[in-house]
N, C-alpha and C. Protein backbone atom coordinates (compact mmCIF):
# COMPACT_ATOMS: atom_id res chain seq x y z
N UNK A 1 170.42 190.73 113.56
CA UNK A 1 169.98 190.94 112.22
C UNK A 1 170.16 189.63 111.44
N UNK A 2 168.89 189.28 110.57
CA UNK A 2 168.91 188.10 109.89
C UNK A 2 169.94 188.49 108.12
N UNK A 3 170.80 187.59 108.00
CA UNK A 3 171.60 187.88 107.12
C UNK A 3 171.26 186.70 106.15
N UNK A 4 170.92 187.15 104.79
CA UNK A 4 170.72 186.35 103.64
C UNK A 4 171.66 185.69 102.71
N UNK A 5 171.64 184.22 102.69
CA UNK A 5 172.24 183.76 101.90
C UNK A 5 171.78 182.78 100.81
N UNK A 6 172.97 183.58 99.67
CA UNK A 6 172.21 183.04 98.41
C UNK A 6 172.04 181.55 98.19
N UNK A 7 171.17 180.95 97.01
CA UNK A 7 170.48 179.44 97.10
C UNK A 7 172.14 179.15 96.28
N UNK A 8 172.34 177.58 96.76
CA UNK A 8 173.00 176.80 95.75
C UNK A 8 172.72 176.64 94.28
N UNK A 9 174.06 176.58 93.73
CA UNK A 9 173.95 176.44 92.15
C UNK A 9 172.87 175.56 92.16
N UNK A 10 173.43 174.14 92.32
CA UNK A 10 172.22 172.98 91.72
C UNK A 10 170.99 173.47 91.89
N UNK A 11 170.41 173.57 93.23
CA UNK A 11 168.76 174.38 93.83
C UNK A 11 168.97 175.26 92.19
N UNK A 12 169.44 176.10 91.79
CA UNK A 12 168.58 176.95 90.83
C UNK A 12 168.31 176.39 89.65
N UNK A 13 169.61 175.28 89.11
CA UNK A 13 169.55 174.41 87.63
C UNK A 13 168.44 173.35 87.65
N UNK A 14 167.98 173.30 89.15
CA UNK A 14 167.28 172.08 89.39
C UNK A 14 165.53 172.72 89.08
N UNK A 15 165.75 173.77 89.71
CA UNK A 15 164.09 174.74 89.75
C UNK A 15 164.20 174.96 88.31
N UNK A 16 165.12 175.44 87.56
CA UNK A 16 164.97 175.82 86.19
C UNK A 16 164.78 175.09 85.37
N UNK A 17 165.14 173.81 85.40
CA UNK A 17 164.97 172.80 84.83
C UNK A 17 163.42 171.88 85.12
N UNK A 18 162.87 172.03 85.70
CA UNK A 18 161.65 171.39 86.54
C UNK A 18 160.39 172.56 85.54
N UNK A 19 161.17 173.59 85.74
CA UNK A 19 160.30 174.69 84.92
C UNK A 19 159.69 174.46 83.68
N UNK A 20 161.64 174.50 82.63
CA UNK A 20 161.45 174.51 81.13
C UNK A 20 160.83 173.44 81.02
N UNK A 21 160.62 171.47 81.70
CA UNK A 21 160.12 170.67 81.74
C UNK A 21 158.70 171.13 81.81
N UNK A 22 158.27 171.45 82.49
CA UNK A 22 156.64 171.45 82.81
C UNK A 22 156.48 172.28 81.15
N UNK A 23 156.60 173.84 81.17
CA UNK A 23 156.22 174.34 79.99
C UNK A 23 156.77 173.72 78.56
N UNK A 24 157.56 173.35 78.70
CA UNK A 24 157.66 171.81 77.15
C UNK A 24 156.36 171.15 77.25
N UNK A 25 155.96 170.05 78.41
CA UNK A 25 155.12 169.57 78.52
C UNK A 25 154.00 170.11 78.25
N UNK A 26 153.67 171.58 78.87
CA UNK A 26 152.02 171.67 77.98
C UNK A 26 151.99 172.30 76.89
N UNK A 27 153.24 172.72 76.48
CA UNK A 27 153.12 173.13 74.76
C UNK A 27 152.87 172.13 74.21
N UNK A 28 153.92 170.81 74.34
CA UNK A 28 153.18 169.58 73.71
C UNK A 28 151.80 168.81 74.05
N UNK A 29 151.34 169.05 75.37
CA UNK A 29 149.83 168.79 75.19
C UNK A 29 149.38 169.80 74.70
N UNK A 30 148.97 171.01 74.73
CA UNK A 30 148.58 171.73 73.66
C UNK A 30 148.29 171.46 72.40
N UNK A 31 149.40 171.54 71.83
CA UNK A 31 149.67 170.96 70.43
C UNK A 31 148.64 169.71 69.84
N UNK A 32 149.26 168.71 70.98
CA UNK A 32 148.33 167.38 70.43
C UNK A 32 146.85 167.58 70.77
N UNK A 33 146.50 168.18 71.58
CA UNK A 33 144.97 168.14 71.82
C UNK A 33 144.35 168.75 70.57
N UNK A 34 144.97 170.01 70.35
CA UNK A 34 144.79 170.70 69.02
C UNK A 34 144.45 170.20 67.77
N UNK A 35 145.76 169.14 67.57
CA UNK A 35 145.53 168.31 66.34
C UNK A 35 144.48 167.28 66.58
N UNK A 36 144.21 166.87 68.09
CA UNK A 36 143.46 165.84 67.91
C UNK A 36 141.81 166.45 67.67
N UNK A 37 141.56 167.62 68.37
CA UNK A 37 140.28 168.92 67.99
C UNK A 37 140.18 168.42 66.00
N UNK A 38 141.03 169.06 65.76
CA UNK A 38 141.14 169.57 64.13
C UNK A 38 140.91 168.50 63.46
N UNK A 39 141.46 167.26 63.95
CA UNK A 39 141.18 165.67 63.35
C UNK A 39 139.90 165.43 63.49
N UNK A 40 139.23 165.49 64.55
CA UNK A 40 138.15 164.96 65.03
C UNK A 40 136.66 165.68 64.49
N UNK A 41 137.02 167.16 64.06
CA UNK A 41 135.95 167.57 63.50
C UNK A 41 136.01 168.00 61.98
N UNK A 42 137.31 167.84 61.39
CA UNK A 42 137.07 168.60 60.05
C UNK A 42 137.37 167.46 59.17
N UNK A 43 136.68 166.76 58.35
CA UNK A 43 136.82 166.00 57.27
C UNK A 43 138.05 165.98 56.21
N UNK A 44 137.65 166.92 56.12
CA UNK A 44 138.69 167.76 54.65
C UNK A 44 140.26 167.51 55.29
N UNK A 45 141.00 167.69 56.63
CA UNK A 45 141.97 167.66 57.20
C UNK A 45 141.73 166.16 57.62
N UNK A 46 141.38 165.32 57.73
CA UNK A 46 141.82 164.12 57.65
C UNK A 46 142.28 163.78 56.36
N UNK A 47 141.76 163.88 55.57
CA UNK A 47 142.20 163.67 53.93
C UNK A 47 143.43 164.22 53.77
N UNK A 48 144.02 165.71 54.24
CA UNK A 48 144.91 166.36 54.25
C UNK A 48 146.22 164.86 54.58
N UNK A 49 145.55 164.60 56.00
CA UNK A 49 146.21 164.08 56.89
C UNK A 49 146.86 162.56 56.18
N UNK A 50 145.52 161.99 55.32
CA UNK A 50 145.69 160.35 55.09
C UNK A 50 146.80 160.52 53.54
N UNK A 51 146.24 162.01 53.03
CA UNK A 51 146.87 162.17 51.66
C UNK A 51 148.84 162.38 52.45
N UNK A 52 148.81 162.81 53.03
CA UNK A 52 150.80 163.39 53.35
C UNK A 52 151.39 163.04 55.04
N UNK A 53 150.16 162.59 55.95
CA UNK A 53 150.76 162.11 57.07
C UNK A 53 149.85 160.97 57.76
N UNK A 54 150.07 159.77 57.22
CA UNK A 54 149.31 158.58 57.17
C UNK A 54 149.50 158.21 58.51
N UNK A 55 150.48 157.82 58.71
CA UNK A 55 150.79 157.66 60.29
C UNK A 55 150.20 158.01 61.20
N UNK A 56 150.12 159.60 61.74
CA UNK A 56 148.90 160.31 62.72
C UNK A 56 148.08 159.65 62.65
N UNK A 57 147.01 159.73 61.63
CA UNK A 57 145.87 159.40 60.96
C UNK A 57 145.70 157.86 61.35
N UNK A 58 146.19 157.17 60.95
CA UNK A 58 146.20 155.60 61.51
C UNK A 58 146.22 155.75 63.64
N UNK A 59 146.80 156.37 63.81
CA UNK A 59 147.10 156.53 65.05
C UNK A 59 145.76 156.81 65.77
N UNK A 60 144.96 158.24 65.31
CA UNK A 60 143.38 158.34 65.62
C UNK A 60 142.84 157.51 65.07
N UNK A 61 142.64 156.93 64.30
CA UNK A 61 141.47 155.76 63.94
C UNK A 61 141.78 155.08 64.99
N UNK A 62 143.01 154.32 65.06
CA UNK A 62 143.03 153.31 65.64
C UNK A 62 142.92 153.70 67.72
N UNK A 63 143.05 155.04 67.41
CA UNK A 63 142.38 154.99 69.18
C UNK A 63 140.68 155.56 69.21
N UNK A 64 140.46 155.64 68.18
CA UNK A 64 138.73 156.02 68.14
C UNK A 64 138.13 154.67 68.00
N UNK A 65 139.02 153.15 67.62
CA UNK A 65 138.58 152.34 67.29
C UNK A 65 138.95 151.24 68.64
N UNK A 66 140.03 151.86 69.15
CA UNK A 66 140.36 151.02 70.71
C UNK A 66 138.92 151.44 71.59
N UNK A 67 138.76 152.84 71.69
CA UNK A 67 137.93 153.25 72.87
C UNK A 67 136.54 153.52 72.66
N UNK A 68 136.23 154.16 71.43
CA UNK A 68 134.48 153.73 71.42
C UNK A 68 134.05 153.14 70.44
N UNK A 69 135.29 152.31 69.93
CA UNK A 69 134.32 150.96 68.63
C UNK A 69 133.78 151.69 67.96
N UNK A 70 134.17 153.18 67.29
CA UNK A 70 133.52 153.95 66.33
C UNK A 70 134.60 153.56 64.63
N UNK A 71 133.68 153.72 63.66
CA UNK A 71 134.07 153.43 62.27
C UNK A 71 134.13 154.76 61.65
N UNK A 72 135.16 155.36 62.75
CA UNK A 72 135.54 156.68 61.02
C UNK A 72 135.72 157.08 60.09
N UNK A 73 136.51 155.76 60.52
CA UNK A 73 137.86 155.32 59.29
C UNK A 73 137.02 154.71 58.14
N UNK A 74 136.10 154.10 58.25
CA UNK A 74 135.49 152.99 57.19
C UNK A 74 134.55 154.18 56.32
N UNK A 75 133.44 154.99 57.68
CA UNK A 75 132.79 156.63 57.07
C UNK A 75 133.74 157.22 56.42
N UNK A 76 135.04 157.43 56.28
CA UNK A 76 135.61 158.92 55.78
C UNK A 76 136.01 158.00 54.34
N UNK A 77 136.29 157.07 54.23
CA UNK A 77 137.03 156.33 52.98
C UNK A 77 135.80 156.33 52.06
N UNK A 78 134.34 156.11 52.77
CA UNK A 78 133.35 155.43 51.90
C UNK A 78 132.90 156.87 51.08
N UNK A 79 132.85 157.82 52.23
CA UNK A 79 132.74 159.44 51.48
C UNK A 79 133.65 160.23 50.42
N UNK A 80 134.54 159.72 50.40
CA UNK A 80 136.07 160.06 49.84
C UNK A 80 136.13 159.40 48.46
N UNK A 81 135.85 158.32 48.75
CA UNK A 81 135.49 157.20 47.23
C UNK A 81 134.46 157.66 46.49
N UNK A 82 133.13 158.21 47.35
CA UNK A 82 131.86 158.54 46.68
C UNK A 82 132.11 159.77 45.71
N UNK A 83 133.16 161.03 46.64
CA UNK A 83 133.58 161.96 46.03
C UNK A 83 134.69 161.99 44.83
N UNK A 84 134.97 160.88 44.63
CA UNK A 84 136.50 160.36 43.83
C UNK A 84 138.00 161.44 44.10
N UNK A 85 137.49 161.36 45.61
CA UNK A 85 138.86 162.06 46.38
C UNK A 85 140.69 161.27 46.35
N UNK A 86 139.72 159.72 46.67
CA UNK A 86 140.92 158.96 46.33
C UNK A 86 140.05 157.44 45.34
C-alpha cells in the first residue's frame, strides 16, 4: 500500500507565494490597462487627469509621443484653451 506524505512547509509558502504574486500582478495590469483605455479615449478625463494628477498624464503623452510621434498633448491643450478650460 502506497502511503502519503504530506508536502514540506517551504513547498507550500513557496506555491502560495508564487500565487498571491501572479494575482497582484494582473490586478495591477488590469488596473493600468484600464486607466490607460479611459486616458486614451475620453477627453474630459485627461483634463480630470492634467487638472489633479499631472504626472500620469505626462507619463501617456510622453509614451504616445516615444512610440507613434502622435501630438495629443499639443490637440487636447489647443481644445481646452479654445474652451477656456484652462
Amino acid at each position: 500500500m502506497l502511503t502519503k506524505s504530506p508536502k514540506p512547509a517551504y513547498k507550500r509558502y513557496i506555491t502560495w507565494g508564487l500565487k498571491t504574486a501572479l494575482l497582484i500582478e494582473g490586478v495591477g495590469l488590469a488596473a493600468s490597462y484600464g486607466l490607460w483605455y479611459k486616458l486614451n479615449t475620453e477627453r474630459d478625463f485627461r483634463l480630470y487627469m492634467y487638472r489633479n494628477h499631472n504626472w500620469i498624464l505626462e507619463g501617456y503623452y510622453g509614451l504616445g509621443e516615444a512610440i507613434a510621434e502622435n501630438k495629443i498633448r499639443d490637440l487636447d491643450q489647443a481644445i481646452w484653451r479654445n474652451e477656456g478650460k484652462i
